[in-house]
Each structure stands twice: as structure tokens, then as C-alpha cells.
PDB file of N, CA and C in Angstrom:
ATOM      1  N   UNK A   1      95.540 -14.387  39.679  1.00  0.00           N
ATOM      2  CA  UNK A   1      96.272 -15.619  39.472  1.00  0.00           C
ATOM      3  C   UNK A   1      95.737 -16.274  38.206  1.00  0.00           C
ATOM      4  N   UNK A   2      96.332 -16.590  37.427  1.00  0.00           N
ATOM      5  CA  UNK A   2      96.206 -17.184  36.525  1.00  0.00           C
ATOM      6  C   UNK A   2      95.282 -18.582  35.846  1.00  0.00           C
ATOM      7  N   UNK A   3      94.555 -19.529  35.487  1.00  0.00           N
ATOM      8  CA  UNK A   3      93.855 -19.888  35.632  1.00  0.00           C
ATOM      9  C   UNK A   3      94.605 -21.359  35.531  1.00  0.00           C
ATOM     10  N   UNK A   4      95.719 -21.847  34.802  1.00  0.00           N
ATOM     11  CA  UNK A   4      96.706 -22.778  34.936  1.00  0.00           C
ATOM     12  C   UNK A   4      97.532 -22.992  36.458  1.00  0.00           C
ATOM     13  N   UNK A   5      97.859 -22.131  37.177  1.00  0.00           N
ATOM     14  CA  UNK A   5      98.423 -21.830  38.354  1.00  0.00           C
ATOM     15  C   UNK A   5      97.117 -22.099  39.470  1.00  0.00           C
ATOM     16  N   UNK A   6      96.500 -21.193  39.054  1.00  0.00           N
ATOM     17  CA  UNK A   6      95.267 -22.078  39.735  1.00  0.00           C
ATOM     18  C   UNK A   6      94.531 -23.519  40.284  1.00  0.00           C
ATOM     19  N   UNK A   7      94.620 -24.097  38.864  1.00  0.00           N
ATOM     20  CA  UNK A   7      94.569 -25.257  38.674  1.00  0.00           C
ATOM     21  C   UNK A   7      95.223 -26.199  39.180  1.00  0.00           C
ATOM     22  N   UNK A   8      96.909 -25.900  38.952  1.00  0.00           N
ATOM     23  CA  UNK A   8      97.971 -26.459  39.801  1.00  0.00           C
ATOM     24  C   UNK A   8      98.062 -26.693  41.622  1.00  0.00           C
ATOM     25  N   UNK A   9      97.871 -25.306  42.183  1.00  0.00           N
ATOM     26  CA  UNK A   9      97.515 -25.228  43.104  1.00  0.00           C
ATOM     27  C   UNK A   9      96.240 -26.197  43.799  1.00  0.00           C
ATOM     28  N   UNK A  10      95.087 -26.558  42.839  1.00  0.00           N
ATOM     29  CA  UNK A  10      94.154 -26.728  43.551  1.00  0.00           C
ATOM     30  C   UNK A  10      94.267 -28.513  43.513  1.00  0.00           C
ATOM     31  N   UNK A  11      95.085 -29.002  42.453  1.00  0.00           N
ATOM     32  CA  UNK A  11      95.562 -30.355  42.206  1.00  0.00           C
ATOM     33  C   UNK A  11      96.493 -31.058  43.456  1.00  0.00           C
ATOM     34  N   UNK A  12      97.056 -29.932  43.806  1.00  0.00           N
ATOM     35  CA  UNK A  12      98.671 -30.361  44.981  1.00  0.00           C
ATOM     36  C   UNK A  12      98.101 -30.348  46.219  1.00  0.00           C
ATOM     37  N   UNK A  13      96.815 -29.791  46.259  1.00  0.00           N
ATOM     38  CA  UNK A  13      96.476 -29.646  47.540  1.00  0.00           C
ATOM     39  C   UNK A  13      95.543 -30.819  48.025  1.00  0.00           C
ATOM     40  N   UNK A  14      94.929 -30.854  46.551  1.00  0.00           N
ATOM     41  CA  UNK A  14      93.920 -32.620  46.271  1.00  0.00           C
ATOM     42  C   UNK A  14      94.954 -33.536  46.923  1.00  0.00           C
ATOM     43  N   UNK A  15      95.914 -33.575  46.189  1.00  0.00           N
ATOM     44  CA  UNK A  15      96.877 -34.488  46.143  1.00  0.00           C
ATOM     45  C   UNK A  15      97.093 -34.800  47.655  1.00  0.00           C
ATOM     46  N   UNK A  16      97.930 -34.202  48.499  1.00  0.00           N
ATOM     47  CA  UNK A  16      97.905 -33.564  49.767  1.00  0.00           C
ATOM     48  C   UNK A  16      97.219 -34.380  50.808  1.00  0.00           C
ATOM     49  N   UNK A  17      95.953 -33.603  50.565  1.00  0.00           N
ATOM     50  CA  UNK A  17      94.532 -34.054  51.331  1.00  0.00           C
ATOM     51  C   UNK A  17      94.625 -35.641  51.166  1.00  0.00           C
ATOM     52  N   UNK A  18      94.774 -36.073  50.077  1.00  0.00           N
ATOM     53  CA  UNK A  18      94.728 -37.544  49.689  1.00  0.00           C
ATOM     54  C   UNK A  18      95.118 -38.189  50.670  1.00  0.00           C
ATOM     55  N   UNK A  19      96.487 -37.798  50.298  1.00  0.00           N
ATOM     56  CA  UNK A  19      97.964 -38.751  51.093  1.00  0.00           C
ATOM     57  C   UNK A  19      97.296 -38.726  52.536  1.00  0.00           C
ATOM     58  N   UNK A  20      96.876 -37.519  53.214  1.00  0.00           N
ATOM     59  CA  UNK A  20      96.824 -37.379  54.141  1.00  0.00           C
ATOM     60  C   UNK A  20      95.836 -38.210  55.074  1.00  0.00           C
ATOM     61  N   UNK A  21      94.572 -38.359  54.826  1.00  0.00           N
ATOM     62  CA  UNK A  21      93.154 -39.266  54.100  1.00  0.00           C
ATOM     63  C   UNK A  21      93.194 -40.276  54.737  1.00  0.00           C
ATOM     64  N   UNK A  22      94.610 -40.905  53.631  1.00  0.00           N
ATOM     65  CA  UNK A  22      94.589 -42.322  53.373  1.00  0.00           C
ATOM     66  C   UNK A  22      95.478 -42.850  54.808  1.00  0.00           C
ATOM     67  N   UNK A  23      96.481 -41.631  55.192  1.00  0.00           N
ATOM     68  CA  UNK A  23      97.395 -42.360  56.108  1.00  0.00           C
ATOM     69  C   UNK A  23      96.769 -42.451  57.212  1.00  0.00           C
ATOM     70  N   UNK A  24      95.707 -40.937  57.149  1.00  0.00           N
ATOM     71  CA  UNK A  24      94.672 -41.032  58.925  1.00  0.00           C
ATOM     72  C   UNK A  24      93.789 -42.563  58.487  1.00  0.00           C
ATOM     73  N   UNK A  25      93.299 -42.808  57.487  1.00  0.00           N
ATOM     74  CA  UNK A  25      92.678 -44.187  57.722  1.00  0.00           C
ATOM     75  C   UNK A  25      93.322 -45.222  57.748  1.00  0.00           C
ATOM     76  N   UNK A  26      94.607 -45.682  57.498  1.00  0.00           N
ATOM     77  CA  UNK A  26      95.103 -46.524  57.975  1.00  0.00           C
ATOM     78  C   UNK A  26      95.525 -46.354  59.404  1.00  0.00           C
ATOM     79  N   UNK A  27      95.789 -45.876  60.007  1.00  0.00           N
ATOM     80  CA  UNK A  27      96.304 -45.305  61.189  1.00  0.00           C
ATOM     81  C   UNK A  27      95.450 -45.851  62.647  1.00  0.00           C
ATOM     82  N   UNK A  28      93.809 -44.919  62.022  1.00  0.00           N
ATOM     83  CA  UNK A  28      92.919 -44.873  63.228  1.00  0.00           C
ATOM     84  C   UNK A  28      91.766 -45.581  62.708  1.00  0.00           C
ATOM     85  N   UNK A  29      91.790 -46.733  63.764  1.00  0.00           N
ATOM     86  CA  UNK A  29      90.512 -47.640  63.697  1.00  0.00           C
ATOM     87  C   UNK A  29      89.436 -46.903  63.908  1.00  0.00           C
ATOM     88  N   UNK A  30      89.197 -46.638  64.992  1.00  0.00           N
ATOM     89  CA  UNK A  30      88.126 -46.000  65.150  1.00  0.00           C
ATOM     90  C   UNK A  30      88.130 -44.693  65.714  1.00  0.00           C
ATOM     91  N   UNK A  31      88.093 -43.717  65.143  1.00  0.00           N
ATOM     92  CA  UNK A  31      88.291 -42.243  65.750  1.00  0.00           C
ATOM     93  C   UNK A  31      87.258 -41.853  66.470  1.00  0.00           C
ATOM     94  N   UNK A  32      87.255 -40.971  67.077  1.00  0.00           N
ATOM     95  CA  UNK A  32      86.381 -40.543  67.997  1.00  0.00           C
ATOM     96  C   UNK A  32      85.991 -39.123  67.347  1.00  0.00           C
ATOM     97  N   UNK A  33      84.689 -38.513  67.556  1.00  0.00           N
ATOM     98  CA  UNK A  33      83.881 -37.318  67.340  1.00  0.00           C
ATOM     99  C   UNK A  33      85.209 -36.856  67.078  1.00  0.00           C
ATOM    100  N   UNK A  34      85.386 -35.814  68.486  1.00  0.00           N
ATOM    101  CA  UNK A  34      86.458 -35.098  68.193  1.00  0.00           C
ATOM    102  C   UNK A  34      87.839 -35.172  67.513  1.00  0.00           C
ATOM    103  N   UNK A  35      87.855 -35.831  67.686  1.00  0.00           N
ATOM    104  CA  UNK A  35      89.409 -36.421  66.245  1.00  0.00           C
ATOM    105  C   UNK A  35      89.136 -35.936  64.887  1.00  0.00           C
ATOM    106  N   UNK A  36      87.442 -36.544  64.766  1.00  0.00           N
ATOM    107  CA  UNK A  36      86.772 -36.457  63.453  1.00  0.00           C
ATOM    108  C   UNK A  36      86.555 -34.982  62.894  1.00  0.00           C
ATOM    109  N   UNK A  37      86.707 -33.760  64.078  1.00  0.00           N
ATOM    110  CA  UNK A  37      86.643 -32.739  63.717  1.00  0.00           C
ATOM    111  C   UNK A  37      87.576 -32.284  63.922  1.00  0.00           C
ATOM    112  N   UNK A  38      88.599 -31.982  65.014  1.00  0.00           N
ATOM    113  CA  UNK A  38      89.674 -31.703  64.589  1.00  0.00           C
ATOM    114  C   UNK A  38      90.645 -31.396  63.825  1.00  0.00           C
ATOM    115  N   UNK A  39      90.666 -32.794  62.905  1.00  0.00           N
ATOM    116  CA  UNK A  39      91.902 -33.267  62.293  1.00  0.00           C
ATOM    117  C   UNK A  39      91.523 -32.374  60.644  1.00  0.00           C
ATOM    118  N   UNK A  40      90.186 -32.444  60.132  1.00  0.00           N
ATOM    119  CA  UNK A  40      90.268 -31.594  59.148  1.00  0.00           C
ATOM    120  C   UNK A  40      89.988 -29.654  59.178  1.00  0.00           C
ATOM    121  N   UNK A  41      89.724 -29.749  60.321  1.00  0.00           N
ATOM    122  CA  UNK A  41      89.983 -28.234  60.451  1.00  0.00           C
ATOM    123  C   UNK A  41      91.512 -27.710  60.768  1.00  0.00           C
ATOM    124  N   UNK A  42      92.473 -28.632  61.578  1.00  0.00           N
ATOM    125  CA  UNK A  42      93.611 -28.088  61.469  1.00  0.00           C
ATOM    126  C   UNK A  42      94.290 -28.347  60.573  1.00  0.00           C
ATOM    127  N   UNK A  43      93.892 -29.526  59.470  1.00  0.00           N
ATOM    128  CA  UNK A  43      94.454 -29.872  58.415  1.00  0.00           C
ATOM    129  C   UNK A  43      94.088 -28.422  57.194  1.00  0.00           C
ATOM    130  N   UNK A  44      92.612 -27.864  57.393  1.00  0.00           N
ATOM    131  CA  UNK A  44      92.309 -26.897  56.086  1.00  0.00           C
ATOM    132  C   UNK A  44      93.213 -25.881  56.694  1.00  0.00           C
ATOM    133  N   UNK A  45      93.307 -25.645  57.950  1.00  0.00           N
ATOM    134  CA  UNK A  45      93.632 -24.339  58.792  1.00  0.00           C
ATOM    135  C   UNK A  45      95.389 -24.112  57.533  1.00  0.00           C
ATOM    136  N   UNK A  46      96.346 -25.229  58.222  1.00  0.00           N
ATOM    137  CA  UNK A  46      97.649 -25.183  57.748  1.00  0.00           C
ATOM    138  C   UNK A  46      97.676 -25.502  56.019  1.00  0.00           C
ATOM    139  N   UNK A  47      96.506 -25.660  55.694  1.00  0.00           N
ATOM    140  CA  UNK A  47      96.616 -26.074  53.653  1.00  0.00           C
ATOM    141  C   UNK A  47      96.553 -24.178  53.631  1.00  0.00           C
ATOM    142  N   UNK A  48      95.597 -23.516  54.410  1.00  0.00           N
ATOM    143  CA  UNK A  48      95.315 -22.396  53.895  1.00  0.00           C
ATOM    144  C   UNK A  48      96.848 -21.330  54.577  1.00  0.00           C
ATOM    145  N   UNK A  49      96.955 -21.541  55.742  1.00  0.00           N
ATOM    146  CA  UNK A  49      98.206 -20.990  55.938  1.00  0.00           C
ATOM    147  C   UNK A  49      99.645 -20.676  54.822  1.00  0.00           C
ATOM    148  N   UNK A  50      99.709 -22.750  54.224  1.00  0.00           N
ATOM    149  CA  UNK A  50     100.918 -22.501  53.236  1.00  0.00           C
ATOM    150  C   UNK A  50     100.473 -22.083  51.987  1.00  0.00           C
ATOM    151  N   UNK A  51      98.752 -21.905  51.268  1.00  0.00           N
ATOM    152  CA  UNK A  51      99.009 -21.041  50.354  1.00  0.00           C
ATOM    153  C   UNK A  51      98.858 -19.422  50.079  1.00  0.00           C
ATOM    154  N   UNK A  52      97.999 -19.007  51.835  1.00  0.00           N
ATOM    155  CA  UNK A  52      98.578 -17.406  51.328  1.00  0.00           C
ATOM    156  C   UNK A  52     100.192 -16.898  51.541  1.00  0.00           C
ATOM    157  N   UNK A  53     100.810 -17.738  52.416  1.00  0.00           N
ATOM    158  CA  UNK A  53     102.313 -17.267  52.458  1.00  0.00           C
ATOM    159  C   UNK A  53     102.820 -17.640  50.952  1.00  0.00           C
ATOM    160  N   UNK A  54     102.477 -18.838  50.363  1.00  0.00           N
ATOM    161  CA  UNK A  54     103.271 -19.268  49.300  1.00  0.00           C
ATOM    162  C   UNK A  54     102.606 -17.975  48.419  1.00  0.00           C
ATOM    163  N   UNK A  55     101.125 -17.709  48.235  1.00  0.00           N
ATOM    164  CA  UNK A  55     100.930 -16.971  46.963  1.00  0.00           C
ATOM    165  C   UNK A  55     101.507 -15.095  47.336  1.00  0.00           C
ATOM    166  N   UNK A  56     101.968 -14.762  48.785  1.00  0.00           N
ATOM    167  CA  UNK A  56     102.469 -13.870  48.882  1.00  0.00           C
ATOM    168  C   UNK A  56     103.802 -13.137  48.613  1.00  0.00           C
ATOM    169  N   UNK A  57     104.656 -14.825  48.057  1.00  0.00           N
ATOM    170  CA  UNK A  57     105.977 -14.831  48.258  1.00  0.00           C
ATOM    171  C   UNK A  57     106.801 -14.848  49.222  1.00  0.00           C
ATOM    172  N   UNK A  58     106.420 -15.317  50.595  1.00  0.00           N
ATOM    173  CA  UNK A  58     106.879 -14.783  51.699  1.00  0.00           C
ATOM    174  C   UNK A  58     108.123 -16.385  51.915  1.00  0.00           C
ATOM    175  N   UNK A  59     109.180 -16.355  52.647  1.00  0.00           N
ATOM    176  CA  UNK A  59     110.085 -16.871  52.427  1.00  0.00           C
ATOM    177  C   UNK A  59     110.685 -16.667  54.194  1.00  0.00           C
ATOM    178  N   UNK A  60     111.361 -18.033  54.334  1.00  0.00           N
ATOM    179  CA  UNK A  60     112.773 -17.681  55.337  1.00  0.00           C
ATOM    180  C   UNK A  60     113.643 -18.335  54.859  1.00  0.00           C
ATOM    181  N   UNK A  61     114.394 -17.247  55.101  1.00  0.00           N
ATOM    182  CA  UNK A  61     116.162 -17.332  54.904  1.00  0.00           C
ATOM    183  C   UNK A  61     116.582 -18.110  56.226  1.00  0.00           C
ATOM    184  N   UNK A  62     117.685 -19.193  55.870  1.00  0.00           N
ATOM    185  CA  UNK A  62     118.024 -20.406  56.548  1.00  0.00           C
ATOM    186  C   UNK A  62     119.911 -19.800  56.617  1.00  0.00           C
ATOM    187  N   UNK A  63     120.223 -19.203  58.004  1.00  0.00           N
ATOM    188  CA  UNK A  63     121.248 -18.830  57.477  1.00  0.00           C
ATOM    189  C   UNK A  63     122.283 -19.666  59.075  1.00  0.00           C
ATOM    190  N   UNK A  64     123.782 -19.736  58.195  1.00  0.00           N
ATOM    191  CA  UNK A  64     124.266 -21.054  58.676  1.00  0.00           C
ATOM    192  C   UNK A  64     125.070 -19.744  59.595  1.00  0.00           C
ATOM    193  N   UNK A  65     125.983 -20.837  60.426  1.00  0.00           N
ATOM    194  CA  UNK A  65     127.036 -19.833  61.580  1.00  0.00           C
ATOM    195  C   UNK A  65     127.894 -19.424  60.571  1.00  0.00           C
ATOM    196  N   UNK A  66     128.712 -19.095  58.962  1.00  0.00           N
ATOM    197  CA  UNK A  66     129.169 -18.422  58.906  1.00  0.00           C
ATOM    198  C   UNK A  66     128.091 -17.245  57.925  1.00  0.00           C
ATOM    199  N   UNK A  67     127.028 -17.182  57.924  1.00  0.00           N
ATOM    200  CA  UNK A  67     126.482 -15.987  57.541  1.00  0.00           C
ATOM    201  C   UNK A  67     126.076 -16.681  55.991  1.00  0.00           C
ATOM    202  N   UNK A  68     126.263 -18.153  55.447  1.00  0.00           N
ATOM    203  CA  UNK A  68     125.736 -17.830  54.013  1.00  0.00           C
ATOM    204  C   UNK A  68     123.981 -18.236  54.166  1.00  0.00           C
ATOM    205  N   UNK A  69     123.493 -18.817  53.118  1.00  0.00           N
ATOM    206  CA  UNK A  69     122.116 -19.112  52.999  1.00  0.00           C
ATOM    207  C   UNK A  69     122.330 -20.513  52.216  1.00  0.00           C
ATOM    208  N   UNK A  70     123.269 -21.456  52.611  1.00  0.00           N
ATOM    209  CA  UNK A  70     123.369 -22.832  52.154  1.00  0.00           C
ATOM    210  C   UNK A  70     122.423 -23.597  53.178  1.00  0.00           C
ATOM    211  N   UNK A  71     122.294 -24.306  53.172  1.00  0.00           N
ATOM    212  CA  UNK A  71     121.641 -25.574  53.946  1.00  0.00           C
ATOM    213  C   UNK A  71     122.173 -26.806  53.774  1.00  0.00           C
ATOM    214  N   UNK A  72     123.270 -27.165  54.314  1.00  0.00           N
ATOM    215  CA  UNK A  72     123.588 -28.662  54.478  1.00  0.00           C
ATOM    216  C   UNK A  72     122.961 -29.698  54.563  1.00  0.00           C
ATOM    217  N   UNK A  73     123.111 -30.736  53.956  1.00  0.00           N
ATOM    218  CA  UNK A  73     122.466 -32.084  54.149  1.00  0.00           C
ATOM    219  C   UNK A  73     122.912 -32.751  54.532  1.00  0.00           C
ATOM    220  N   UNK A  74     122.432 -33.981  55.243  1.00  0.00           N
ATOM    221  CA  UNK A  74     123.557 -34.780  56.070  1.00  0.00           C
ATOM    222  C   UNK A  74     124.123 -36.008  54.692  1.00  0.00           C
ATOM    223  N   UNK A  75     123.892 -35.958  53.610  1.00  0.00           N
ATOM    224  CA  UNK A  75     124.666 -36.483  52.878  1.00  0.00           C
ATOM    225  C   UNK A  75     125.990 -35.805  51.827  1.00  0.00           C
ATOM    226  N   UNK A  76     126.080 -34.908  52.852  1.00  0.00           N
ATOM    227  CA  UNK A  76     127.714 -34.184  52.306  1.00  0.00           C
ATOM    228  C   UNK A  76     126.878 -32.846  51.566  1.00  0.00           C
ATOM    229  N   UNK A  77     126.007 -33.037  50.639  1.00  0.00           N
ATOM    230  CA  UNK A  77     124.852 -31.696  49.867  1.00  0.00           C
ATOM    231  C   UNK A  77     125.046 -30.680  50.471  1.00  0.00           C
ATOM    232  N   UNK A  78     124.125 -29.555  49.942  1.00  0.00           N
ATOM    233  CA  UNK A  78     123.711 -28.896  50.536  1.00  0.00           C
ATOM    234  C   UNK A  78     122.923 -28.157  49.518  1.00  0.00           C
ATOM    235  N   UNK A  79     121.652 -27.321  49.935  1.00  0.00           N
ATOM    236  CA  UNK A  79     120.610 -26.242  49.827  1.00  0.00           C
ATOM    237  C   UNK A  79     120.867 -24.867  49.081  1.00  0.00           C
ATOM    238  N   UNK A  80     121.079 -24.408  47.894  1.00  0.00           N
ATOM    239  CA  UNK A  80     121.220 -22.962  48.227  1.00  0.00           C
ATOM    240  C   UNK A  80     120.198 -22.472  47.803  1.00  0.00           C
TER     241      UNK A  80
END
């Protein structure tokens, strides 16, 4: 992997973690032990999940009842 892509990757995930951070501390006054461990092991668990699928290319196809690969939005849109 490249050393720019790299970089990118390791920024979005900062980023991520941040958001994430900030919303568990507004959220929970006072957490408890286990919360305290929990929450960042299933948080690294699923960061690491979406980047070996993402750096594998791995993908699902979203396919509608007549067979295309659009994705509708509920504002009339849609996905392709």
C-alpha cells in the first residue's frame, strides 16, 4: 500500500475514533469498568474489520426485486 493511502487511511480512522470519543463522552457520565473496556475493543475490533474488507476490495451487491444494483432513496434518488 502506498504510503499516501496509508496515510489517508490512518487519518479517517483518527477521525472516526474522534467522533466516536467525543459522543461516548458526552453520552456517559460515569461508565463503569466494563463499558470502559468493552467499548474500545469492539470499537478497534469493527475499525479493523472495515479495513481488511475495504483493503481487500470485498463488496455487496444491493440488488432490488427487479434484479438491478440501484439503491433507492427515499428522496425519489437512487444508488448505482
Amino acid at each position: 500500500m502506498p504510503f499516501l493511502e496509508l496515510l489517508a487511511l490512518a487519518v479517517t480512522l483518527a477521525i472516526d475514533a474522534l467522533a466516536v470519543s467525543i459522543a461516548t463522552g458526552i453520552t456517559l457520565v460515569k461508565p463503569s469498568f466494563s463499558q470502559l473496556l468493552r467499548m474500545p475493543l469492539a470499537f478497534g475490533l469493527f475499525q479493523a474489520i472495515m479495513s481488511v474488507t475495504g483493503g481487500l476490495g470485498l463488496s455487496v451487491d444491493i440488488l432490488s426485486s427487479d434484479g438491478s444494483t440501484e439503491l433507492p432513496l427515499p428522496c425519489g434518488l437512487s444508488l448505482v
